[in-house]
C-alpha atoms as a PDB file:
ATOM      1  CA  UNK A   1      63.654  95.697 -47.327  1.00  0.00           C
ATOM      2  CA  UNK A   2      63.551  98.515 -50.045  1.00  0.00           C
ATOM      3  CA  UNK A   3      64.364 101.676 -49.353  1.00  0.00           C
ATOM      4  CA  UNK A   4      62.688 104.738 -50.346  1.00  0.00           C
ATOM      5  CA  UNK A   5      64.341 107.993 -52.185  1.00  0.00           C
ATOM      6  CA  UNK A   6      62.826 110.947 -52.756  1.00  0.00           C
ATOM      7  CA  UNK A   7      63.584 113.246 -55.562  1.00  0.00           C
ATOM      8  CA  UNK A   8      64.163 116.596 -55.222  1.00  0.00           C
ATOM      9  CA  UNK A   9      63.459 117.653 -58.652  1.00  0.00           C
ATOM     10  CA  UNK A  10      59.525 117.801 -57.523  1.00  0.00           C
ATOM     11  CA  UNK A  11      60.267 119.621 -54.418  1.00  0.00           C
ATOM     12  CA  UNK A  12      58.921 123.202 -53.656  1.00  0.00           C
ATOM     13  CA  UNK A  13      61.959 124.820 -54.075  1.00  0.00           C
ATOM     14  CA  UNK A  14      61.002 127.447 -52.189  1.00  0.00           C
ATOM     15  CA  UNK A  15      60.414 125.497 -49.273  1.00  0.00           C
ATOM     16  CA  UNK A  16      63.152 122.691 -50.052  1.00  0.00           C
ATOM     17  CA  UNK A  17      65.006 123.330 -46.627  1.00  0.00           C
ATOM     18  CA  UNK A  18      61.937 122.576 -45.094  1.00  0.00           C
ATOM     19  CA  UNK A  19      61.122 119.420 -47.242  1.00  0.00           C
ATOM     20  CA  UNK A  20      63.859 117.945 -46.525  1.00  0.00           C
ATOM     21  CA  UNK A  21      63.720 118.100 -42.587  1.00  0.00           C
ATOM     22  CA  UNK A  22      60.226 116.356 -43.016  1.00  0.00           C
ATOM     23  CA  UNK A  23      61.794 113.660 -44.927  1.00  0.00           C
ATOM     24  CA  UNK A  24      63.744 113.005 -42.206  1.00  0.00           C
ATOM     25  CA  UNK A  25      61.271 113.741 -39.433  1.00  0.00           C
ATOM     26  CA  UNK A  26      59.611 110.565 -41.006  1.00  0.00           C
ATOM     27  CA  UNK A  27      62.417 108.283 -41.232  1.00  0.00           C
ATOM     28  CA  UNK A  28      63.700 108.854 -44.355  1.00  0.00           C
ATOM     29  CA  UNK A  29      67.153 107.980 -45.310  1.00  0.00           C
ATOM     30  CA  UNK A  30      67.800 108.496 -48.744  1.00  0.00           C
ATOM     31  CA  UNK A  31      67.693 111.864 -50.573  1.00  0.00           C
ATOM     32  CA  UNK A  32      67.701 111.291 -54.665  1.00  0.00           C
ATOM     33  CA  UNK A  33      69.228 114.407 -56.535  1.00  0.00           C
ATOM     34  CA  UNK A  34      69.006 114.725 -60.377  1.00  0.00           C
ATOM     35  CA  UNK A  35      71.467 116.513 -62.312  1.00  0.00           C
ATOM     36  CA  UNK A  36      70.897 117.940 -65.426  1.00  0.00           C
ATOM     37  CA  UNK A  37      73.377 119.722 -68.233  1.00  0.00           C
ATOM     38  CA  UNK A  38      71.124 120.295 -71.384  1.00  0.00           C
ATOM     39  CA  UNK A  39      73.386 117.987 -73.148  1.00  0.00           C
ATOM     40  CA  UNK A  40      72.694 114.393 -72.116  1.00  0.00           C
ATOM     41  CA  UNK A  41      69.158 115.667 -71.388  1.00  0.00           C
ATOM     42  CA  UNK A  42      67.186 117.783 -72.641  1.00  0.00           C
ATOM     43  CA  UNK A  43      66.344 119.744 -69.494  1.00  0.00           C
ATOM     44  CA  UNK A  44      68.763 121.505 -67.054  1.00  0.00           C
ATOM     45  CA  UNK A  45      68.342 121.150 -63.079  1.00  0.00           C
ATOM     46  CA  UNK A  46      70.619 122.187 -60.756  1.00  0.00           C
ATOM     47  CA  UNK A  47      74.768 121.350 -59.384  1.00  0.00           C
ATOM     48  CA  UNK A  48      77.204 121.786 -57.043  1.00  0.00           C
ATOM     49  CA  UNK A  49      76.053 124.715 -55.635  1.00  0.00           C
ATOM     50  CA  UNK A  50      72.474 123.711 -54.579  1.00  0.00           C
ATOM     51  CA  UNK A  51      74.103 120.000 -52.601  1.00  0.00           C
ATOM     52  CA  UNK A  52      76.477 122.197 -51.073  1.00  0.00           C
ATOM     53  CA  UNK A  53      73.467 124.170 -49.432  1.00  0.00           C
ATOM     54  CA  UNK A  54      71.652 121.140 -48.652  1.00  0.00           C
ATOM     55  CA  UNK A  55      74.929 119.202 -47.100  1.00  0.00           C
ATOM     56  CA  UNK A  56      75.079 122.450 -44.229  1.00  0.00           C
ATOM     57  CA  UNK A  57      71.888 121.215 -43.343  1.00  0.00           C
ATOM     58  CA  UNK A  58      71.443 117.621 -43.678  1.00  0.00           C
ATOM     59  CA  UNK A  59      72.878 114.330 -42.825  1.00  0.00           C
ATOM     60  CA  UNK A  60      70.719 112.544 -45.144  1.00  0.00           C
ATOM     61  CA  UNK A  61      72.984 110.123 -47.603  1.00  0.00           C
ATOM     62  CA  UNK A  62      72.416 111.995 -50.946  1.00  0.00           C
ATOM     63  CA  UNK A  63      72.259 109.812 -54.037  1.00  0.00           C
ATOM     64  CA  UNK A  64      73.345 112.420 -57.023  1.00  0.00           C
ATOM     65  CA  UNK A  65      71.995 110.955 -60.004  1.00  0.00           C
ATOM     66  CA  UNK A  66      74.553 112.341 -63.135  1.00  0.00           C
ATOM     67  CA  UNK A  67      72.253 112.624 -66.188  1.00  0.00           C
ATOM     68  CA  UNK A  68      75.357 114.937 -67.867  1.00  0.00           C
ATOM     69  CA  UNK A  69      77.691 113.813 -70.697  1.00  0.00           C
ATOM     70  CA  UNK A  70      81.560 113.308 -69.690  1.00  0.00           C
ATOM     71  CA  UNK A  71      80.436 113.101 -65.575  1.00  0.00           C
ATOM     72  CA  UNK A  72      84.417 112.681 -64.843  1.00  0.00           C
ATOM     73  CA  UNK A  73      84.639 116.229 -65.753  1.00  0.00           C
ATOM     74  CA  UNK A  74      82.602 116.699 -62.261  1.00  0.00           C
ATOM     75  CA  UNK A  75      83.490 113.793 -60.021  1.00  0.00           C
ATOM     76  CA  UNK A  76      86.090 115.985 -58.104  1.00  0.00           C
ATOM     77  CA  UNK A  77      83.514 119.063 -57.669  1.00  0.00           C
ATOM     78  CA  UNK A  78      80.105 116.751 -56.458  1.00  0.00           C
ATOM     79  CA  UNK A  79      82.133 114.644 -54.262  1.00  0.00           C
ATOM     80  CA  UNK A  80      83.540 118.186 -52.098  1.00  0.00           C
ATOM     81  CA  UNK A  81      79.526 119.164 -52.529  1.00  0.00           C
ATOM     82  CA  UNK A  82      78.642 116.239 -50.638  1.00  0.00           C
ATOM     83  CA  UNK A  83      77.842 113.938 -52.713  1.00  0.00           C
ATOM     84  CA  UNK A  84      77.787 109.906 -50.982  1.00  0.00           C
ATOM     85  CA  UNK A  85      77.174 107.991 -54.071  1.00  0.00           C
ATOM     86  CA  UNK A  86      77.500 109.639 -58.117  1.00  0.00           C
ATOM     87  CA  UNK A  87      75.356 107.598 -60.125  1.00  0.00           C
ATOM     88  CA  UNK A  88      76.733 107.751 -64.125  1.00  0.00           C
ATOM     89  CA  UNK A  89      74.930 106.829 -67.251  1.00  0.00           C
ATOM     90  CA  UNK A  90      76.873 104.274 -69.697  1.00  0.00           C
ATOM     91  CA  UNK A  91      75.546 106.176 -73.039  1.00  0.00           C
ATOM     92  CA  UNK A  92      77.433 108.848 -71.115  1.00  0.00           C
ATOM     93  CA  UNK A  93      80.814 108.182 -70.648  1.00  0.00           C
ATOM     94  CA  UNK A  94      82.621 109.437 -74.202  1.00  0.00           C
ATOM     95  CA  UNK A  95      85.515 110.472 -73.779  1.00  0.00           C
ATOM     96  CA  UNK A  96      86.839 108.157 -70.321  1.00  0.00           C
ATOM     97  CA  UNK A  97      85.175 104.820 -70.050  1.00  0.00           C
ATOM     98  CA  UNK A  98      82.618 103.829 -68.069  1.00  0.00           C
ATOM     99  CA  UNK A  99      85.210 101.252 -65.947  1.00  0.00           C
ATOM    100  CA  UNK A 100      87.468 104.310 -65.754  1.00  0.00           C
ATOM    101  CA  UNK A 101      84.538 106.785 -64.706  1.00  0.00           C
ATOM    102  CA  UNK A 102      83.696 104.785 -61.994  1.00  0.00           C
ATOM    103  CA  UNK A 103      87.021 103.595 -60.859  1.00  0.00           C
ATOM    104  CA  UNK A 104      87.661 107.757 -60.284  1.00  0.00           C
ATOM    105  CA  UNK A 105      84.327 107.801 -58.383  1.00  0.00           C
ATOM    106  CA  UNK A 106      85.383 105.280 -55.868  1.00  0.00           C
ATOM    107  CA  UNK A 107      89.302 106.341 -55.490  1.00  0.00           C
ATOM    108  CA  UNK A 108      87.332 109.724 -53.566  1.00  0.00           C
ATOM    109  CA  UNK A 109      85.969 106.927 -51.226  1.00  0.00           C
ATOM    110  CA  UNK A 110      82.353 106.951 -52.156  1.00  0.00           C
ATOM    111  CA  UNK A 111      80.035 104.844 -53.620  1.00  0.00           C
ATOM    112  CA  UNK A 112      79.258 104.356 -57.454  1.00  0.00           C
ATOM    113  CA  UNK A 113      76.831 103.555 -59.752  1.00  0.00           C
ATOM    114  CA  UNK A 114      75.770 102.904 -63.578  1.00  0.00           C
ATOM    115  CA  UNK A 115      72.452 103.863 -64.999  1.00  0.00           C
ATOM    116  CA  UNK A 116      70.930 102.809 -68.264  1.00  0.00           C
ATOM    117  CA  UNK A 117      67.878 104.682 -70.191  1.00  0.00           C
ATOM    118  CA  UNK A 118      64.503 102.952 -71.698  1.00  0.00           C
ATOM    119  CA  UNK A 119      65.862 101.947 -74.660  1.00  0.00           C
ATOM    120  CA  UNK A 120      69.347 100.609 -73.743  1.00  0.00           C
ATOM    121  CA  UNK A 121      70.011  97.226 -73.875  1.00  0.00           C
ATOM    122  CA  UNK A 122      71.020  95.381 -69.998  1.00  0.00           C
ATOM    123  CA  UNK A 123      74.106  93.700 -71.767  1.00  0.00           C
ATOM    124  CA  UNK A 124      75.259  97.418 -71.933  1.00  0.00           C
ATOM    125  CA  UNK A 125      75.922  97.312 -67.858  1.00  0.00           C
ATOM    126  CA  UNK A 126      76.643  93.923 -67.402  1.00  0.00           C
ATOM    127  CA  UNK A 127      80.830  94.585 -67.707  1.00  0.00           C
ATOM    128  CA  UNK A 128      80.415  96.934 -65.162  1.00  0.00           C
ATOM    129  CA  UNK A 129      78.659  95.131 -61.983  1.00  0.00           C
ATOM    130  CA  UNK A 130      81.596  93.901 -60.329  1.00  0.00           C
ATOM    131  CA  UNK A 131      82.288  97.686 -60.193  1.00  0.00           C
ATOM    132  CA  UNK A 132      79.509  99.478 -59.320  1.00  0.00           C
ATOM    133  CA  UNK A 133      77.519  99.531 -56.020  1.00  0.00           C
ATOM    134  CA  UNK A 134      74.554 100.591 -57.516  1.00  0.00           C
ATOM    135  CA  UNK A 135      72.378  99.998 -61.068  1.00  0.00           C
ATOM    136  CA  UNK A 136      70.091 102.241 -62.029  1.00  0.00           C
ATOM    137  CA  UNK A 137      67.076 101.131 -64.346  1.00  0.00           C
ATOM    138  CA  UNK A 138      65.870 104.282 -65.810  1.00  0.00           C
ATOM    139  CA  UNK A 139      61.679 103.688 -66.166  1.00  0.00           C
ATOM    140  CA  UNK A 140      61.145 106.578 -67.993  1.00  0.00           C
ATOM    141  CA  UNK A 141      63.034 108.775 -70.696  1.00  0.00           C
ATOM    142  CA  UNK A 142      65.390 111.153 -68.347  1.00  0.00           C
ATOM    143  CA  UNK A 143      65.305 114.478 -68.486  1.00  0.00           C
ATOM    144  CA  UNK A 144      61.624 114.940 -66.922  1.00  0.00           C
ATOM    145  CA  UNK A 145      59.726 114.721 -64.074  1.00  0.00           C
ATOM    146  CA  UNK A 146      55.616 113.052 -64.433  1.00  0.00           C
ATOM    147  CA  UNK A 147      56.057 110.824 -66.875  1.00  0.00           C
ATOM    148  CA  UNK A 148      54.375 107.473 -67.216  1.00  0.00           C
ATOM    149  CA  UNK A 149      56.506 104.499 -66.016  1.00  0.00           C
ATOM    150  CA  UNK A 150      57.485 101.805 -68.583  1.00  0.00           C
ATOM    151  CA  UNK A 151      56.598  98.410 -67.472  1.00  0.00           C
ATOM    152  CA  UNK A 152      59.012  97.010 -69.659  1.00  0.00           C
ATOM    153  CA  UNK A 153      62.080  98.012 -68.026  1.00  0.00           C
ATOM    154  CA  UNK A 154      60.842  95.661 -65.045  1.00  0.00           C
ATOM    155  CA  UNK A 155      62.638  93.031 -67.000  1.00  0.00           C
ATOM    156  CA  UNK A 156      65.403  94.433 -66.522  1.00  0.00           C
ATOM    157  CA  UNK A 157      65.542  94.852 -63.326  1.00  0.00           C
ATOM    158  CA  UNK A 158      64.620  90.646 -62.593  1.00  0.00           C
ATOM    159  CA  UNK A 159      67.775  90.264 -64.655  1.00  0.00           C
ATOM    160  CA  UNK A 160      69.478  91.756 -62.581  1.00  0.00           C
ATOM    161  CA  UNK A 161      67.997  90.328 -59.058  1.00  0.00           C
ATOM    162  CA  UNK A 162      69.042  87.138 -60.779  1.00  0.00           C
ATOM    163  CA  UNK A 163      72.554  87.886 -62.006  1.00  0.00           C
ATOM    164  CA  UNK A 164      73.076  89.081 -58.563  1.00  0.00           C
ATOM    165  CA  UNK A 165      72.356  86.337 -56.957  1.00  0.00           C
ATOM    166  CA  UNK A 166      74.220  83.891 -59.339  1.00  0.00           C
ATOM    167  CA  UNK A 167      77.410  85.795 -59.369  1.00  0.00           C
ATOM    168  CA  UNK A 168      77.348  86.721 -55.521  1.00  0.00           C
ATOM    169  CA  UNK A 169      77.543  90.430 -56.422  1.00  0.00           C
ATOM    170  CA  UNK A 170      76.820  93.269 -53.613  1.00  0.00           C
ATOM    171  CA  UNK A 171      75.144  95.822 -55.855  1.00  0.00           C
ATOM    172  CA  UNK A 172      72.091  97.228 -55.217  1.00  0.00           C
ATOM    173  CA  UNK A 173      69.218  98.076 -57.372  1.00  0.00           C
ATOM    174  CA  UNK A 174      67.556 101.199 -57.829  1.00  0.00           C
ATOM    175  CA  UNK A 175      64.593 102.493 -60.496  1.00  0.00           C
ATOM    176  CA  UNK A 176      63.647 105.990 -61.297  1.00  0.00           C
ATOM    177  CA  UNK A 177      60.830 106.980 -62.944  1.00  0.00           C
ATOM    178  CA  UNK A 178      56.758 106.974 -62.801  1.00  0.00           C
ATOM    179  CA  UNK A 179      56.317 105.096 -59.702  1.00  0.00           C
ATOM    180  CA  UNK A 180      53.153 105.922 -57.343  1.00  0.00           C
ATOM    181  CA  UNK A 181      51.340 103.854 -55.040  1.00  0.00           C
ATOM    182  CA  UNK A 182      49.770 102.074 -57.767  1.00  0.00           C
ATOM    183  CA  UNK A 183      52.586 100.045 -59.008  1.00  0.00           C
ATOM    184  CA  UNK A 184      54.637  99.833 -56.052  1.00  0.00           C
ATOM    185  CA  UNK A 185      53.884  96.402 -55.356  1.00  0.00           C
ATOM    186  CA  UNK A 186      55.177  95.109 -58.326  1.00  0.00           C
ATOM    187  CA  UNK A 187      58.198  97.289 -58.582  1.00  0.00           C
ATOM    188  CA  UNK A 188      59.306  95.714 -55.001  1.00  0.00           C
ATOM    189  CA  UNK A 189      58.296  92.035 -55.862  1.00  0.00           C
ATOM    190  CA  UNK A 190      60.715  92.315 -59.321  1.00  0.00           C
ATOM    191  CA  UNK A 191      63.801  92.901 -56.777  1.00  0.00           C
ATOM    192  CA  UNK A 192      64.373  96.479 -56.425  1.00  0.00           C
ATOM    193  CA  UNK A 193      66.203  97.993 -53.460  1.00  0.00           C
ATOM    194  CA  UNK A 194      65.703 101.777 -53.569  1.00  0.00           C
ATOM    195  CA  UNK A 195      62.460 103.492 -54.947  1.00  0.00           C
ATOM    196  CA  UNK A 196      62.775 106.622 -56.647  1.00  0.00           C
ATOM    197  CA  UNK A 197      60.133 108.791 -56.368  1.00  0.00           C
ATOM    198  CA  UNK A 198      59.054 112.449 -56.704  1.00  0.00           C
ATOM    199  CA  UNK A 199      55.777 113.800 -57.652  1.00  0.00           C
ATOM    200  CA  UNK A 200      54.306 110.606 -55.605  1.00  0.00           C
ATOM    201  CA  UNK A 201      56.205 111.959 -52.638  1.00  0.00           C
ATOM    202  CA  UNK A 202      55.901 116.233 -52.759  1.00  0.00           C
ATOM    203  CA  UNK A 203      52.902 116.497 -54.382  1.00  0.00           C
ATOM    204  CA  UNK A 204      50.383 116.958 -51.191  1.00  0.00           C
ATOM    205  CA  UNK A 205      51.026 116.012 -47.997  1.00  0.00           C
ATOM    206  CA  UNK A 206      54.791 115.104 -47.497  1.00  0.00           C
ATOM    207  CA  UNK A 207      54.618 113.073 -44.323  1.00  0.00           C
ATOM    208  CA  UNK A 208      51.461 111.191 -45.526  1.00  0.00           C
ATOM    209  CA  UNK A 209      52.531 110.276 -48.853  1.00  0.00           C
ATOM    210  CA  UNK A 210      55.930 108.760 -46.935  1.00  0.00           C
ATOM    211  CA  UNK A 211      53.961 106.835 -44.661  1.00  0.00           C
ATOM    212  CA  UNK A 212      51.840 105.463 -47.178  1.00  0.00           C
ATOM    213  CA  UNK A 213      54.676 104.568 -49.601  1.00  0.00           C
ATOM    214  CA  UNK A 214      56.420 103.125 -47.046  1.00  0.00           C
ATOM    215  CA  UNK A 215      53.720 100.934 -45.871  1.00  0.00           C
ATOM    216  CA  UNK A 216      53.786  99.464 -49.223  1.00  0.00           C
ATOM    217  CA  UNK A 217      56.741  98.447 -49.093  1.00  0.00           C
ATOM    218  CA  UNK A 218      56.601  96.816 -45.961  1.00  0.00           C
ATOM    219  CA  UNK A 219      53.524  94.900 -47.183  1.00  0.00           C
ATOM    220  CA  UNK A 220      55.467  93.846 -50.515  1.00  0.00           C
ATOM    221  CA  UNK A 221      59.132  93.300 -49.057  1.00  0.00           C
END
């Protein structure tokens, strides 16, 4: 069944201690971290120093999405922070490859995966999925939280439900970006495994907006 992840880059950040223990209070597994550089993205979010609080506090398994250009500059540094998967983006990797960017990622004994924006082509992964544990199909532009998801990149992610299951690969699939209750049903029914989601999950009631998400899911899965 799909799992859900919430992203911290809607959370209260006053309060994010406290939003994260209600996660898990209501079952959640999954904690979905986005970092930003200004370079790769537009926008800049947080880093090392921010998981490292978190980790003191948390056993949740934190998915640290790298929207930064070079990520093997950082592997080293968000792996002591805490990090249990690093998530890189192929229109990323410049300077090492992508096959060498992950292969550094797993040699620290955690999980990797690949991401791809909007606009980039799923041929532009597809060397990389006997590597990676994880593809993530970006459904909006990166770099900001609210945005509209793209319907579009749902193709994307039947491609890869179906490579998956031709080739016998373990990867899992994740998407990121514009998903609410609303169309929930059909991002489950296209394959994906893990839901990222953040205004649909901080804005309001926490435990309430978990529950109902989840029950989705359940209904769809």
């Amino acid at each position: 069944m799909s799992q859900l992840a919430p992203s911290i880059l809607a959370a209260d950040f006053n309060h994010l201690g406290k939003q994260i223990q209600q996660l898990e209070q209501n079952q959640i597994k999954l904690l979905h971290i986005d970092v930003m550089d200004g370079v790769f993205v537009p926008s800049i979010s947080f880093g090392m120093p921010l998981i490292t609080s978190i980790r003191k506090e948390s056993s949740l398994f934190f998915d640290v999405h790298l929207m930064v250009q070079e990520p093997s500059r950082y592997i080293k540094e968000f792996v002591e922070a805490g990090a249990d998967l690093l998530t890189v983006h192929v229109e990323a990797c410049k300077g090492v490859t992508v096959s060498e960017t992950l292969k550094m990622i797993k040699e620290h004994n955690i999980k990797c995966g690949v991401s791809l924006n909007p606009e980039t082509s799923i041929e532009k992964v597809l060397p990389y999925l006997d590597l990676a544990d994880l593809v993530l199909v970006m459904s909006v532009h990166p770099g900001f939280g609210g945005q509209k998801f793209i319907p579009e990149t749902l193709g994307k992610v039947r491609t890869l439900a179906a490579l998956r299951e031709d080739k016998g690969c373990g990867y899992q699939i994740e998407i990121d970006g514009g998903v609410h209750q609303g169309n929930l049903h059909t991002i489950v029914s296209a394959g994906v495994d893990i839901i990222v989601a953040g205004t649909a999950v901080f804005s309001g009631d926490i435990a309430e907006n978990a529950r109902k998400i989840k029950g989705v899911i359940e209904n769809a899965s």
